[in-house]
PDB file of N, CA and C in Angstrom:
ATOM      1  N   UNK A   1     193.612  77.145 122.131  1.00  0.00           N
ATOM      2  CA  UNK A   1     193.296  77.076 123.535  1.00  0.00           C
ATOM      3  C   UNK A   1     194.409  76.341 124.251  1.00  0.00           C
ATOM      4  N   UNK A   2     194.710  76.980 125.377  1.00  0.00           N
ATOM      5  CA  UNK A   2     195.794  76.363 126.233  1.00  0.00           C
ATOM      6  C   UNK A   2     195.517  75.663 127.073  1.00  0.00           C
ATOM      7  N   UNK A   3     195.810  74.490 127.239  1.00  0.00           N
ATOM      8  CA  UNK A   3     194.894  73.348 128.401  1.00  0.00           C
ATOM      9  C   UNK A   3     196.244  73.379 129.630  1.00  0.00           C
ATOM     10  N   UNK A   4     195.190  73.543 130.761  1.00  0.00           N
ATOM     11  CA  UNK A   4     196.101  73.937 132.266  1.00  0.00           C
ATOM     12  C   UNK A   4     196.218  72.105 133.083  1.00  0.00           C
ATOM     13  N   UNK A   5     197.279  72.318 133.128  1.00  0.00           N
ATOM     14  CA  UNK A   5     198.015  70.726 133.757  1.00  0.00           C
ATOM     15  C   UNK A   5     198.268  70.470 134.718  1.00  0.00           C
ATOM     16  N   UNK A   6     198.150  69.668 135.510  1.00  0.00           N
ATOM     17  CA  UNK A   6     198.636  69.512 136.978  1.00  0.00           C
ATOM     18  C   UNK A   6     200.073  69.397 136.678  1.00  0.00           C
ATOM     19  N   UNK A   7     200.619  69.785 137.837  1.00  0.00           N
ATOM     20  CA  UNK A   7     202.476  70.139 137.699  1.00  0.00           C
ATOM     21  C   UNK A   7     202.720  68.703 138.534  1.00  0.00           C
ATOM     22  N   UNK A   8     202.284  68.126 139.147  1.00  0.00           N
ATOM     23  CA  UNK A   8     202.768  67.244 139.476  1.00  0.00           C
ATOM     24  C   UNK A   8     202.857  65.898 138.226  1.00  0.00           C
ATOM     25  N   UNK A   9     201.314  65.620 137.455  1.00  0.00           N
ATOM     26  CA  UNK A   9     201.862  64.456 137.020  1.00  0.00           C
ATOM     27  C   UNK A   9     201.287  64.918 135.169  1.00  0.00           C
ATOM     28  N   UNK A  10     201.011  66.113 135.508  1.00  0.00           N
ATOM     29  CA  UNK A  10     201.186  66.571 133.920  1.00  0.00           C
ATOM     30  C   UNK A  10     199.796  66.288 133.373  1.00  0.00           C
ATOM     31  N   UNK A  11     198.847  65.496 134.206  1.00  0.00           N
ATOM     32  CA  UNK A  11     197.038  65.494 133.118  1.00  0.00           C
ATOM     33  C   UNK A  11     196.317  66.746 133.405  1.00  0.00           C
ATOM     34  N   UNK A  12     195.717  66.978 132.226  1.00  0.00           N
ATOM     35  CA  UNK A  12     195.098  68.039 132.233  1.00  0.00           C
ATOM     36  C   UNK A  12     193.674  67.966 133.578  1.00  0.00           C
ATOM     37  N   UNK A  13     193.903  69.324 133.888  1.00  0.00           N
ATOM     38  CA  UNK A  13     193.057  69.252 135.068  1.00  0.00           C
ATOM     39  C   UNK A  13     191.212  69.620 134.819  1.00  0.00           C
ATOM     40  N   UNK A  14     190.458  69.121 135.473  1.00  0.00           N
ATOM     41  CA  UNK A  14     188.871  68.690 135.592  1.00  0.00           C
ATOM     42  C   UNK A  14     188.492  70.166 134.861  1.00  0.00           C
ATOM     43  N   UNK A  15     188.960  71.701 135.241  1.00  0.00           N
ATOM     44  CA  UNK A  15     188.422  72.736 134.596  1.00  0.00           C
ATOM     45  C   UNK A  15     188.652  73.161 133.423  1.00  0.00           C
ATOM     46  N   UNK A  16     189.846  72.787 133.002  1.00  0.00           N
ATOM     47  CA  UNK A  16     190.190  72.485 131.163  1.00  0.00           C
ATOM     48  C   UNK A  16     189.206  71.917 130.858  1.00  0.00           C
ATOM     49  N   UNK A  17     188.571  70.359 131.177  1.00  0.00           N
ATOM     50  CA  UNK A  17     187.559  69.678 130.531  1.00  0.00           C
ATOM     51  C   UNK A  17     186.843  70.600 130.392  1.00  0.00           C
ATOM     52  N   UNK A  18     185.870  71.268 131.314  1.00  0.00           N
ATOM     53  CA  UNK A  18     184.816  72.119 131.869  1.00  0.00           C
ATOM     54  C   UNK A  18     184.939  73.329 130.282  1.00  0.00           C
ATOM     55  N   UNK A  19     185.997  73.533 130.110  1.00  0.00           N
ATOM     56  CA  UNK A  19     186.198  74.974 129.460  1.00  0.00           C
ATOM     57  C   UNK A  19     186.175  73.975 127.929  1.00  0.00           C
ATOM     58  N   UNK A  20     186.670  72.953 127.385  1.00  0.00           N
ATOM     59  CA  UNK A  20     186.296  72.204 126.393  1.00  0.00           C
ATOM     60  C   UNK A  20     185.410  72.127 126.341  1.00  0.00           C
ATOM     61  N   UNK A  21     184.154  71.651 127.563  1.00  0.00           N
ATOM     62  CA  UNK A  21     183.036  71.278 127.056  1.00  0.00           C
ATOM     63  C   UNK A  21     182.065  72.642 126.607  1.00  0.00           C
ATOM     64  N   UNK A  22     182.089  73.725 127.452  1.00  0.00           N
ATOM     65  CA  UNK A  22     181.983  75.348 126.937  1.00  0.00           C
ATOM     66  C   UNK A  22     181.982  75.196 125.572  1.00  0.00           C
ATOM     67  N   UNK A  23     183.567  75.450 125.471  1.00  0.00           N
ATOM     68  CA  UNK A  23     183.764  75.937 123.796  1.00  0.00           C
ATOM     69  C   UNK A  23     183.067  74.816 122.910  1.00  0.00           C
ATOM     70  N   UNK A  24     182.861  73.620 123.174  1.00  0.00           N
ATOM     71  CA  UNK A  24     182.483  72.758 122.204  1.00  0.00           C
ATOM     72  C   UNK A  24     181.114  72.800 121.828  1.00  0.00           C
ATOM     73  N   UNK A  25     180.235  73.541 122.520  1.00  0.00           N
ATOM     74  CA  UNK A  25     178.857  73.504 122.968  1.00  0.00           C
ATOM     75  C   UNK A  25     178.308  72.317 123.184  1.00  0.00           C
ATOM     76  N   UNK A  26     178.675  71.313 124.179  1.00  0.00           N
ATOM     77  CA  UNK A  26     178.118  70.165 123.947  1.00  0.00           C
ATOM     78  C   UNK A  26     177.265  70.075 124.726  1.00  0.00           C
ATOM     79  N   UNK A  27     175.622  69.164 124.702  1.00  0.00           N
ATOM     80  CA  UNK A  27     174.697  69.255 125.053  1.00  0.00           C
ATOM     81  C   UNK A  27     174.643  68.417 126.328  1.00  0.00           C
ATOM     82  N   UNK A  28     173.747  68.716 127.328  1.00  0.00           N
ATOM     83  CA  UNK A  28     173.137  68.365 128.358  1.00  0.00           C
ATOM     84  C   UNK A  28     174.298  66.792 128.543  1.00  0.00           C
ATOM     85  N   UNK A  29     173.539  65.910 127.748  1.00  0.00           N
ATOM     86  CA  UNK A  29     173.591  64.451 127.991  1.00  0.00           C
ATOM     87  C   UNK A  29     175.716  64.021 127.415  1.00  0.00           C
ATOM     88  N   UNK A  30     175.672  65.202 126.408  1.00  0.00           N
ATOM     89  CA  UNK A  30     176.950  65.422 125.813  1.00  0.00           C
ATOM     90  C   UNK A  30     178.425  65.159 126.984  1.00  0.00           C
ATOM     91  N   UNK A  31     177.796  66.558 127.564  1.00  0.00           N
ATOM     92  CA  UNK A  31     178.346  67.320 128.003  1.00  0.00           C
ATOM     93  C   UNK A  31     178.585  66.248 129.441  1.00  0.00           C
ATOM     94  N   UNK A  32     178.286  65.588 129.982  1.00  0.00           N
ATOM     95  CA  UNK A  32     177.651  64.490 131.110  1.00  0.00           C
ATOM     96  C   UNK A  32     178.971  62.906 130.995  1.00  0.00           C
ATOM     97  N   UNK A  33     178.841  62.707 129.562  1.00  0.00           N
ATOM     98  CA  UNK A  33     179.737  61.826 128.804  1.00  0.00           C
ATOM     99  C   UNK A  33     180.995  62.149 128.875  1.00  0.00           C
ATOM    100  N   UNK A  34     181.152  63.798 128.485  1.00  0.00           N
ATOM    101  CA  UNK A  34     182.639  63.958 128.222  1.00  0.00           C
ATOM    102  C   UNK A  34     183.637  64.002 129.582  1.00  0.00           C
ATOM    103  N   UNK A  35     182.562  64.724 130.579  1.00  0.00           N
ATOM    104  CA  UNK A  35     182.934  65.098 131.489  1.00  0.00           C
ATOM    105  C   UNK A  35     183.608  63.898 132.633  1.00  0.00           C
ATOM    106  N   UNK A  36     182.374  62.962 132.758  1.00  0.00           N
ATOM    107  CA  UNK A  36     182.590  61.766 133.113  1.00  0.00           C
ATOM    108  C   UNK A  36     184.003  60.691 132.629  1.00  0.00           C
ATOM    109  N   UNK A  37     183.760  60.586 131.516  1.00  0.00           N
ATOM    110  CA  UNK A  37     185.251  60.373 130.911  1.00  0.00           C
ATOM    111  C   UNK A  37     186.563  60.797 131.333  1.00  0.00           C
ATOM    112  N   UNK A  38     186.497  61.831 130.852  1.00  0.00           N
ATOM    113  CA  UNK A  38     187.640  63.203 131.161  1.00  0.00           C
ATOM    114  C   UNK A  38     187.847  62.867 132.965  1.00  0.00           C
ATOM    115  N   UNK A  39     186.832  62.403 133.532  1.00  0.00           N
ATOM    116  CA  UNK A  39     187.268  62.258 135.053  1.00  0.00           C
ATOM    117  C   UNK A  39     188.330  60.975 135.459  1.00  0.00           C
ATOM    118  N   UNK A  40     188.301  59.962 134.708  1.00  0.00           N
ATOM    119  CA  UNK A  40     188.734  59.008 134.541  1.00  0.00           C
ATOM    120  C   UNK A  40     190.179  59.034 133.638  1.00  0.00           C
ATOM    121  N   UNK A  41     190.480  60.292 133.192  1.00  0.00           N
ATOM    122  CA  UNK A  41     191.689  60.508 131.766  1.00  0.00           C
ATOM    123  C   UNK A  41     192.786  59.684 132.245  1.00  0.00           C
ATOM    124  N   UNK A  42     193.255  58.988 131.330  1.00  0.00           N
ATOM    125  CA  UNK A  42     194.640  58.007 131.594  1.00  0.00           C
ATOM    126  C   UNK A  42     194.619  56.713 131.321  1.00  0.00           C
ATOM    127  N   UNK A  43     192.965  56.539 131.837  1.00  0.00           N
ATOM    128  CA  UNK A  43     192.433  54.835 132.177  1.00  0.00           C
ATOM    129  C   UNK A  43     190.869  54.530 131.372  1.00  0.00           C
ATOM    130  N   UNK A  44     190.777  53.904 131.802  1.00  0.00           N
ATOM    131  CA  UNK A  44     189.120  53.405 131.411  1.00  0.00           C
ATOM    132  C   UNK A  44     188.017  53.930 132.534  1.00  0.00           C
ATOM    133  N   UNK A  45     187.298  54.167 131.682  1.00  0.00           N
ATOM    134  CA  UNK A  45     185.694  54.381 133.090  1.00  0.00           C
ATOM    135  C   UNK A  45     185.319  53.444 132.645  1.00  0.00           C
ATOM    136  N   UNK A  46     184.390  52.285 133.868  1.00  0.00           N
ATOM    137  CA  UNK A  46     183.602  51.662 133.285  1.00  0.00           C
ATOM    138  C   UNK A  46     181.869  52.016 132.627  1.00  0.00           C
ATOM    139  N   UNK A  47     181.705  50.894 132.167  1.00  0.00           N
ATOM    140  CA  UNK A  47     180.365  51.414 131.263  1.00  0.00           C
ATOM    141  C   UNK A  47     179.169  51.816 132.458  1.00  0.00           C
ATOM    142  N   UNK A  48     179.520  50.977 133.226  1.00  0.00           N
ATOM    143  CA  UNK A  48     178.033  51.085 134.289  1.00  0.00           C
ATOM    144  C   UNK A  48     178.481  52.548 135.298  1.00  0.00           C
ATOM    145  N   UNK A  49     179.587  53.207 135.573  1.00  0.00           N
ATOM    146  CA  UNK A  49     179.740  54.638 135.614  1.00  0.00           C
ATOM    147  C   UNK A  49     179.039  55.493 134.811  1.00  0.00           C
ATOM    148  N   UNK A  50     179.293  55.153 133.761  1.00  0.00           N
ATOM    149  CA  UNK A  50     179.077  56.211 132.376  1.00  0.00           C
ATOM    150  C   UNK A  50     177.274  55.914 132.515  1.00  0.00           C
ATOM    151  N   UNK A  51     176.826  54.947 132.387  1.00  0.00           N
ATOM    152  CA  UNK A  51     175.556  54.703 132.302  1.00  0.00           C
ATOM    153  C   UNK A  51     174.756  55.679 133.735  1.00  0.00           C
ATOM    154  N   UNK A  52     175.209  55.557 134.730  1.00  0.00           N
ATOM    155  CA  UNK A  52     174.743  55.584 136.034  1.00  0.00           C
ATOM    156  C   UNK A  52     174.862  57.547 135.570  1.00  0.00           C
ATOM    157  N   UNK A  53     175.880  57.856 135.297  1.00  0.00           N
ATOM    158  CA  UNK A  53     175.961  59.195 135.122  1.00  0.00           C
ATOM    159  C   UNK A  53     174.996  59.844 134.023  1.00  0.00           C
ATOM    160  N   UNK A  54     174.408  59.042 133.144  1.00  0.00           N
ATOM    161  CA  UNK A  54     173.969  59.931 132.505  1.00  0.00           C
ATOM    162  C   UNK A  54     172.443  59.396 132.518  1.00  0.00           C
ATOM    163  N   UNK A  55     172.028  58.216 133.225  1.00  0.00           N
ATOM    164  CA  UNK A  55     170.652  58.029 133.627  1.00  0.00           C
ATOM    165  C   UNK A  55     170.425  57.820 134.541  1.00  0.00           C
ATOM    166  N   UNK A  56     171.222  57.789 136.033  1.00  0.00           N
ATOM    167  CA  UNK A  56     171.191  57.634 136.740  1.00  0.00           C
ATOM    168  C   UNK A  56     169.912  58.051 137.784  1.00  0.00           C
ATOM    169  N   UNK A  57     169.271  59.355 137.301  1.00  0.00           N
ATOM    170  CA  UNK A  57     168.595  59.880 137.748  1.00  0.00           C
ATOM    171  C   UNK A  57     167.525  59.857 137.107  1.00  0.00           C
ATOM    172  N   UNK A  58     166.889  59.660 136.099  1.00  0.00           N
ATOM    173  CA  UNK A  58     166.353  58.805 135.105  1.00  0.00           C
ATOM    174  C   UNK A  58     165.396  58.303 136.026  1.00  0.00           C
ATOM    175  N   UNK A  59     163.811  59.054 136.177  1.00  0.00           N
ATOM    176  CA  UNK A  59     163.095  58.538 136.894  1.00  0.00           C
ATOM    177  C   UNK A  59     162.403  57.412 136.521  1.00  0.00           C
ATOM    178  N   UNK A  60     162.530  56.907 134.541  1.00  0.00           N
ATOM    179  CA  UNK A  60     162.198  56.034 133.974  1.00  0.00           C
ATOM    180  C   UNK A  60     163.380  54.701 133.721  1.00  0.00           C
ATOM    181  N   UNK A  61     164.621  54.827 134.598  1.00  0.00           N
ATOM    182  CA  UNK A  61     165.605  53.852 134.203  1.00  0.00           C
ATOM    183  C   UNK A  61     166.056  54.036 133.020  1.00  0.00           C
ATOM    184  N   UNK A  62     166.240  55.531 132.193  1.00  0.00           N
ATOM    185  CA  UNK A  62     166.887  55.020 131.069  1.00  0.00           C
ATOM    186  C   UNK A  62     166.386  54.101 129.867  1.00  0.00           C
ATOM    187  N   UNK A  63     166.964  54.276 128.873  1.00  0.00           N
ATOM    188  CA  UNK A  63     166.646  53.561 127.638  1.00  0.00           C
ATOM    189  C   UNK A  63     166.812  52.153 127.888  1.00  0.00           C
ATOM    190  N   UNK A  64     166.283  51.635 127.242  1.00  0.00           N
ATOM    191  CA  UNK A  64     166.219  49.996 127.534  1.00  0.00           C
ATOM    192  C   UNK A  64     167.543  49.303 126.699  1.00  0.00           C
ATOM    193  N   UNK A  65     168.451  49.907 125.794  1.00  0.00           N
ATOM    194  CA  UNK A  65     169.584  49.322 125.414  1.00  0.00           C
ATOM    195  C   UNK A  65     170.921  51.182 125.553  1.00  0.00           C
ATOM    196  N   UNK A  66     170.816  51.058 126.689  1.00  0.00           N
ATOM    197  CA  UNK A  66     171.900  51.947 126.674  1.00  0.00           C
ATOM    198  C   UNK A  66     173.321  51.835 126.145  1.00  0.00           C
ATOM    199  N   UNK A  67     173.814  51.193 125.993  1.00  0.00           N
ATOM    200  CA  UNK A  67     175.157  50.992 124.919  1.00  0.00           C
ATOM    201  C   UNK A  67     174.684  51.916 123.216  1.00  0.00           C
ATOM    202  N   UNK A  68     173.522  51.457 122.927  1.00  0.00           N
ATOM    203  CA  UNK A  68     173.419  51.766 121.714  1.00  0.00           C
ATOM    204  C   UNK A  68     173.391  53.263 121.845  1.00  0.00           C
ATOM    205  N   UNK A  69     172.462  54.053 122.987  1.00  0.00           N
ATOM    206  CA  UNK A  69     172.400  55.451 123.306  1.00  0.00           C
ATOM    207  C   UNK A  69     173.730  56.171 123.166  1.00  0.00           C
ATOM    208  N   UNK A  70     174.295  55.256 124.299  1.00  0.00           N
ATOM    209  CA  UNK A  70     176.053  55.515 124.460  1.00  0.00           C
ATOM    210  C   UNK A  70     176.864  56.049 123.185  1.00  0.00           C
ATOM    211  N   UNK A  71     176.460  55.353 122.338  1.00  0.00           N
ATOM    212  CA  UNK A  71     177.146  54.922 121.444  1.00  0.00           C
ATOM    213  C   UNK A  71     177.019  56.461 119.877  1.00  0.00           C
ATOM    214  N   UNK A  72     175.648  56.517 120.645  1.00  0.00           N
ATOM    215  CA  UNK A  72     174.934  57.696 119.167  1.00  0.00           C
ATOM    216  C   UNK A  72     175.815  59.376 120.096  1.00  0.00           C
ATOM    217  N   UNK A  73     175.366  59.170 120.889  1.00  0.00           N
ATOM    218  CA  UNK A  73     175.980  60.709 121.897  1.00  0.00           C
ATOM    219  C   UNK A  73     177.806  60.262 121.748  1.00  0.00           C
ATOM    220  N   UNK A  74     178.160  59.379 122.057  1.00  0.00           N
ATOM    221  CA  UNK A  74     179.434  59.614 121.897  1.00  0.00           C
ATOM    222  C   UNK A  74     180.164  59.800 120.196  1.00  0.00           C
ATOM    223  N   UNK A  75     179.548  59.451 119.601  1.00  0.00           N
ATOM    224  CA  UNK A  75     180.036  59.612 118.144  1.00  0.00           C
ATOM    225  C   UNK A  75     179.736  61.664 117.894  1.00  0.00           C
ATOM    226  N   UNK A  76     178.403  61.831 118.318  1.00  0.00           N
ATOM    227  CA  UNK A  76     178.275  63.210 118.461  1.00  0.00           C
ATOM    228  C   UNK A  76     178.755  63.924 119.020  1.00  0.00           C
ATOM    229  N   UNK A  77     179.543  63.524 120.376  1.00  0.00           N
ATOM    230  CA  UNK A  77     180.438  64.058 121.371  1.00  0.00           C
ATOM    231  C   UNK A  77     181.792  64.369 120.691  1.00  0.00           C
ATOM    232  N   UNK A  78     182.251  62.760 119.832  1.00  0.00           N
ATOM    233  CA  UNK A  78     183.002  63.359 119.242  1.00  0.00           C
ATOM    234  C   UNK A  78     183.574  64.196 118.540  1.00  0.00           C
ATOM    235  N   UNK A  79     182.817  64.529 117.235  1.00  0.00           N
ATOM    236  CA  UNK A  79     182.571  65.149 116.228  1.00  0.00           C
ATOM    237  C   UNK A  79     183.135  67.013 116.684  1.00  0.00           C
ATOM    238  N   UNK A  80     182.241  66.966 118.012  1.00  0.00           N
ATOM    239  CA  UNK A  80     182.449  68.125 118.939  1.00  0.00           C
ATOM    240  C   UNK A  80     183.637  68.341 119.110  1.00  0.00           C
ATOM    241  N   UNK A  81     184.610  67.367 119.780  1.00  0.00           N
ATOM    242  CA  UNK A  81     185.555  67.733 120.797  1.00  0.00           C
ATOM    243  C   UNK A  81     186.915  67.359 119.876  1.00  0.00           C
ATOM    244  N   UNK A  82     187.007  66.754 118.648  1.00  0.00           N
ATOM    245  CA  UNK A  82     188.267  66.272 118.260  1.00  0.00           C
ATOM    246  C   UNK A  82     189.135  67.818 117.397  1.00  0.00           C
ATOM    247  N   UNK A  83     188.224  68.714 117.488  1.00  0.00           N
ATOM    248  CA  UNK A  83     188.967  69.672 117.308  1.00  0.00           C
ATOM    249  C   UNK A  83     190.042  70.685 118.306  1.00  0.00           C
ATOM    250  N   UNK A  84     189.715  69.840 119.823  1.00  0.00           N
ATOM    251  CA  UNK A  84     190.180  70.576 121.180  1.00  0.00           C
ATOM    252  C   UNK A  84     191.377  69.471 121.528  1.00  0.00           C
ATOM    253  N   UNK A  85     191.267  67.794 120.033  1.00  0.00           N
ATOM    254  CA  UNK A  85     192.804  67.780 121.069  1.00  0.00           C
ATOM    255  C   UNK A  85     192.001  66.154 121.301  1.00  0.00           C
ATOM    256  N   UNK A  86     191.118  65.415 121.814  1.00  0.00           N
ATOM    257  CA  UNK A  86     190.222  64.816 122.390  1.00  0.00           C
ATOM    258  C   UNK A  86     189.166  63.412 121.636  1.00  0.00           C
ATOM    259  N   UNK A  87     189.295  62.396 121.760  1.00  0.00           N
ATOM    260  CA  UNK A  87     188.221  61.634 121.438  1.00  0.00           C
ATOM    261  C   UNK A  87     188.387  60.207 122.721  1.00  0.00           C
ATOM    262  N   UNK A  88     186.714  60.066 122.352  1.00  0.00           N
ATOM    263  CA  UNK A  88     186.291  59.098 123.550  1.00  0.00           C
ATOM    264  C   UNK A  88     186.730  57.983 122.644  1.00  0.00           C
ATOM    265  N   UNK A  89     186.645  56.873 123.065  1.00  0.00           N
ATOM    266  CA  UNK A  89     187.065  55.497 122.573  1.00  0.00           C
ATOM    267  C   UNK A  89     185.897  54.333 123.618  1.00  0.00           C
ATOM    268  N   UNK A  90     185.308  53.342 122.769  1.00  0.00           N
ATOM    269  CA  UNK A  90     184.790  52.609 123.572  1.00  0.00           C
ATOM    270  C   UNK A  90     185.769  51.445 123.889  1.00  0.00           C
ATOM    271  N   UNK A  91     185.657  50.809 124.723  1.00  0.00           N
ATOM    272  CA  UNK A  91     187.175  49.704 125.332  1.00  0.00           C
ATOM    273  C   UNK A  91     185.697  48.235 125.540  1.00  0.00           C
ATOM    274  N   UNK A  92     185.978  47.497 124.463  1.00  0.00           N
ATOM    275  CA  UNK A  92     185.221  46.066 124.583  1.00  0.00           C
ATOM    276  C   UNK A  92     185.441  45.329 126.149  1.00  0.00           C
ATOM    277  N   UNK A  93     183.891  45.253 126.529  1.00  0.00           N
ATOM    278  CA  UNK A  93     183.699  44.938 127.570  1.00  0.00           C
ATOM    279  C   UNK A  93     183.998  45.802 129.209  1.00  0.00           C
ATOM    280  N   UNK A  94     184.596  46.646 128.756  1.00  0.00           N
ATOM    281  CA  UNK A  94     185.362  47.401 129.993  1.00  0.00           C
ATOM    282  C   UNK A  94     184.454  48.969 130.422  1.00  0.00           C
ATOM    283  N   UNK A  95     184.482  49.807 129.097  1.00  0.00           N
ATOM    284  CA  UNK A  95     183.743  50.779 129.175  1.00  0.00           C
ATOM    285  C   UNK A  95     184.421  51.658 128.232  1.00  0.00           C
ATOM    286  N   UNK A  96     184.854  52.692 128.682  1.00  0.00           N
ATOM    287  CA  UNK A  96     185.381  54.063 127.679  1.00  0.00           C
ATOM    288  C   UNK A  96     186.125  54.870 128.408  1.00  0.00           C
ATOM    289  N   UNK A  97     187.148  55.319 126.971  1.00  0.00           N
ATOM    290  CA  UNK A  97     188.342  55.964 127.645  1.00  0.00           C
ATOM    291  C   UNK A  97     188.759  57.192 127.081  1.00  0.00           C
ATOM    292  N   UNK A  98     189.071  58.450 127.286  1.00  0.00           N
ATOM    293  CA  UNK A  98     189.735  59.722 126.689  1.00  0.00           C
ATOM    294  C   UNK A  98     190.959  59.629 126.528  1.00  0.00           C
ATOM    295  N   UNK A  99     191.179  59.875 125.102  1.00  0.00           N
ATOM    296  CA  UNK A  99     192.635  60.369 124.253  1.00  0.00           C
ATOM    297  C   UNK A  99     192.403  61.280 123.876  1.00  0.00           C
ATOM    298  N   UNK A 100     193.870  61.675 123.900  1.00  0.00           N
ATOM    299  CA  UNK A 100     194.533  62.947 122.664  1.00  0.00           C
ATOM    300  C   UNK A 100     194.679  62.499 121.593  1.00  0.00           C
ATOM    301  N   UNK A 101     194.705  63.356 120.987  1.00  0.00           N
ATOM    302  CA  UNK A 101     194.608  63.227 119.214  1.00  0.00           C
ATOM    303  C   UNK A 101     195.067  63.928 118.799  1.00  0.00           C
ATOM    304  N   UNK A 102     195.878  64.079 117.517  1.00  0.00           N
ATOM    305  CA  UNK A 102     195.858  65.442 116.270  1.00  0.00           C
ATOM    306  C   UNK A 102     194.852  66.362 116.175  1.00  0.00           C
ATOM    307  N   UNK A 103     194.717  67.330 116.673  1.00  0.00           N
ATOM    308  CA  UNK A 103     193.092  68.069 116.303  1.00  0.00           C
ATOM    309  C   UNK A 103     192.597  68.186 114.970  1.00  0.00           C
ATOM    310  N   UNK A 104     191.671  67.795 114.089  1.00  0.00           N
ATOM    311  CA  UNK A 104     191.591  67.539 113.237  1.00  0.00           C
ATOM    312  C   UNK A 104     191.836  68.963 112.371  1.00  0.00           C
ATOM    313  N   UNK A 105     191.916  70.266 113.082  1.00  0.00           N
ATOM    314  CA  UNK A 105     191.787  71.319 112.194  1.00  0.00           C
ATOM    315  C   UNK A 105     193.309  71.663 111.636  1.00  0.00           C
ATOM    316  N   UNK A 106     194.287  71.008 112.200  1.00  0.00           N
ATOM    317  CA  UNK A 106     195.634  70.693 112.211  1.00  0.00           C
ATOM    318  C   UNK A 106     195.876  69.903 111.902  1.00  0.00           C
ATOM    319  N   UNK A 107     195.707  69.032 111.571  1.00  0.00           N
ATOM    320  CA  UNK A 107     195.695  67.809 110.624  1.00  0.00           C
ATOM    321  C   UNK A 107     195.274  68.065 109.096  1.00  0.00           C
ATOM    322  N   UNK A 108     194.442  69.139 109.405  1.00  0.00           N
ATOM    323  CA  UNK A 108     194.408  69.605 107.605  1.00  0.00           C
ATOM    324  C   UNK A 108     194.735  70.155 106.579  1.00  0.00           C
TER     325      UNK A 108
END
């Protein structure tokens, strides 16, 4: 898959993510994580973004220890996406951030 770049400063642009998260099949809450991330590519999102995005609407407030939630979907998120190029990273105290990687199917 060919990921489409902004010509000005070269990051891959918001509908590449969109078309990763497609091919990856990643789910609802998945798919919410990566995207969110991926909006932020370069830098850190913070956690209370990431949180707000994926319970935000959460007519029950969400799980009562969301980090740990965070934490199970993004390992699953990963698993998904490190074959497109991609893994989330959690950043102590700050929140979470998207890298490139070796795709693991190339790496093998």
């Amino acid at each position: 898959m060919s990921v489409n770049v902004c010509p000005c400063c070269h990051r891959p642009l918001i509908s590449a993510f969109e078309q990763v998260a497609d091919e990856a099949s990643l789910s609802m809450k998945e798919r919410e994580l990566f995207l969110t991330v991926a909006n932020g590519f370069g830098g850190s999102v913070l956690r209370e973004v990431v949180v707000n995005a994926l319970y935000g609407l959460d007519p029950n407030g969400g799980p009562d220890d969301p980090r740990a939630v965070i934490a199970v979907i993004m390992t699953k998120t990963n698993a998904k996406i490190a074959p497109f190029g991609y893994r989330i990273f959690s950043r102590k105290t700050v929140g979470y951030r998207l890298a490139t990687i070796i795709p693991t199917e190339a790496a093998a």
